[in-house]
Protein backbone atom coordinates (compact mmCIF):
# COMPACT_ATOMS: atom_id res chain seq x y z
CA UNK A 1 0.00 0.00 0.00
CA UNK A 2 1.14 3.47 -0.94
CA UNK A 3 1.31 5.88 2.10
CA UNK A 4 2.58 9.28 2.68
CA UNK A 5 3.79 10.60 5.81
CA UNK A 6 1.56 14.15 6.13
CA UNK A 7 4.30 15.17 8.71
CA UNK A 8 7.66 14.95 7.07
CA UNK A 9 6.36 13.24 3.47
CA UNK A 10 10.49 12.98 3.50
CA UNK A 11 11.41 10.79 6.50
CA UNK A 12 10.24 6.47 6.48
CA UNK A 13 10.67 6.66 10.46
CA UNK A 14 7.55 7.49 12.50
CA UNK A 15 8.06 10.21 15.56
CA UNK A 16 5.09 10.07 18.00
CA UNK A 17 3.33 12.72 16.57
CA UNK A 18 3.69 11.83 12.37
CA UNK A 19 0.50 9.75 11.28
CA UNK A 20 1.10 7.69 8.02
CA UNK A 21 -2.09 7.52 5.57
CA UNK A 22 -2.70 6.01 2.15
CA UNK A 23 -2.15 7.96 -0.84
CA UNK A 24 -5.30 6.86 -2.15
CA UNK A 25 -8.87 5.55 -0.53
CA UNK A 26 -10.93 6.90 2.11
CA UNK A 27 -10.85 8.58 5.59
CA UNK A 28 -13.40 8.50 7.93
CA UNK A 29 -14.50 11.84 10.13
CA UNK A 30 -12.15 10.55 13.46
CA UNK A 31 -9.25 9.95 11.32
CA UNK A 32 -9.72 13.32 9.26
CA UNK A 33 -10.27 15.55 12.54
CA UNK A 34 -6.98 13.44 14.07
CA UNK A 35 -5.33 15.24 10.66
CA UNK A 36 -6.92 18.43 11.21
CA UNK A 37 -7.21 19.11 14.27
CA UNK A 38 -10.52 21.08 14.86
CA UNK A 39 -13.92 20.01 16.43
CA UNK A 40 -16.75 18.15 14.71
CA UNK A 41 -19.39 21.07 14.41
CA UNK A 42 -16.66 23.67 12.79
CA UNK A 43 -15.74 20.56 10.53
CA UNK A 44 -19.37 20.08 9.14
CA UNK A 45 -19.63 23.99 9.26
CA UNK A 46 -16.72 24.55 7.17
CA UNK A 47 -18.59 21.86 4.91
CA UNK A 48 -21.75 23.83 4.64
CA UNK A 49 -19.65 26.87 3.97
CA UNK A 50 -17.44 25.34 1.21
CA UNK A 51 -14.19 25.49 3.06
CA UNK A 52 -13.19 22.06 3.58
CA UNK A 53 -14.20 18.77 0.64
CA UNK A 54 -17.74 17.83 1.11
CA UNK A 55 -17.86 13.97 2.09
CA UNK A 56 -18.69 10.65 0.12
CA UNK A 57 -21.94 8.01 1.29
CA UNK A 58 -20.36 4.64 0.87
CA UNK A 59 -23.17 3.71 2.45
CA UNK A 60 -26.73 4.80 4.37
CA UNK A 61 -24.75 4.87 7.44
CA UNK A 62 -20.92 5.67 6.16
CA UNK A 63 -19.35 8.48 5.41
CA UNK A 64 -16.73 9.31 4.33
CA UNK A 65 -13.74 11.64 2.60
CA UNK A 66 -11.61 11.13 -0.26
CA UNK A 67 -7.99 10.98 1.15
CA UNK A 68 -6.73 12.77 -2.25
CA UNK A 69 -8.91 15.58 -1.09
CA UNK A 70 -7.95 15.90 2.57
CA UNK A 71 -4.00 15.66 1.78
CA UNK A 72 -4.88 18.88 -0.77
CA UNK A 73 -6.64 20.38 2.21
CA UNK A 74 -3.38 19.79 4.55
CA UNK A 75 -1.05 21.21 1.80
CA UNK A 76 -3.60 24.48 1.03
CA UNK A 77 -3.71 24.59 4.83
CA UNK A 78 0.52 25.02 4.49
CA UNK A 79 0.38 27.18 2.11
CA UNK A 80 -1.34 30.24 3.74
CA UNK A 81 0.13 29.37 7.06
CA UNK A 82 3.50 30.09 5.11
């Protein structure tokens, strides 16, 4: 499986705080807000407001994000912090 380290995308050794995620596939709602670390109601706000990727139904009770999409978020996120 293809992953990318969203910490150091350089280094193959994990520090406590890196998290490793797949380049491609899904991410549910705990493991995006573990990546971006806000609350649940400004996450589903920024959703309504067209900040952050609106979500995917892979079923009537899952839900989830495109990881393609949050690793863009993380790396716009960069950008204007920079």
């Amino acid at each position: 499986m293809n992953t990318m380290d969203v910490t150091t995308s350089q280094t193959p050794n994990l520090a406590q705080n890196e998290i490793m995620v797949p380049l491609h596939g899904f991410l549910r709602l705990g493991q995006v807000l573990h990546l971006i670390p806000i609350g649940k109601t400004t996450w589903w706000d920024g959703i309504k407001e067209g900040r952050y990727p609106k979500p995917v139904k892979l079923s009537d009770r899952t839900t989830a994000w495109r990881v393609e999409d949050i690793l863009a978020l993380i790396q716009a996120i960069s950008r204007s912090i920079n």
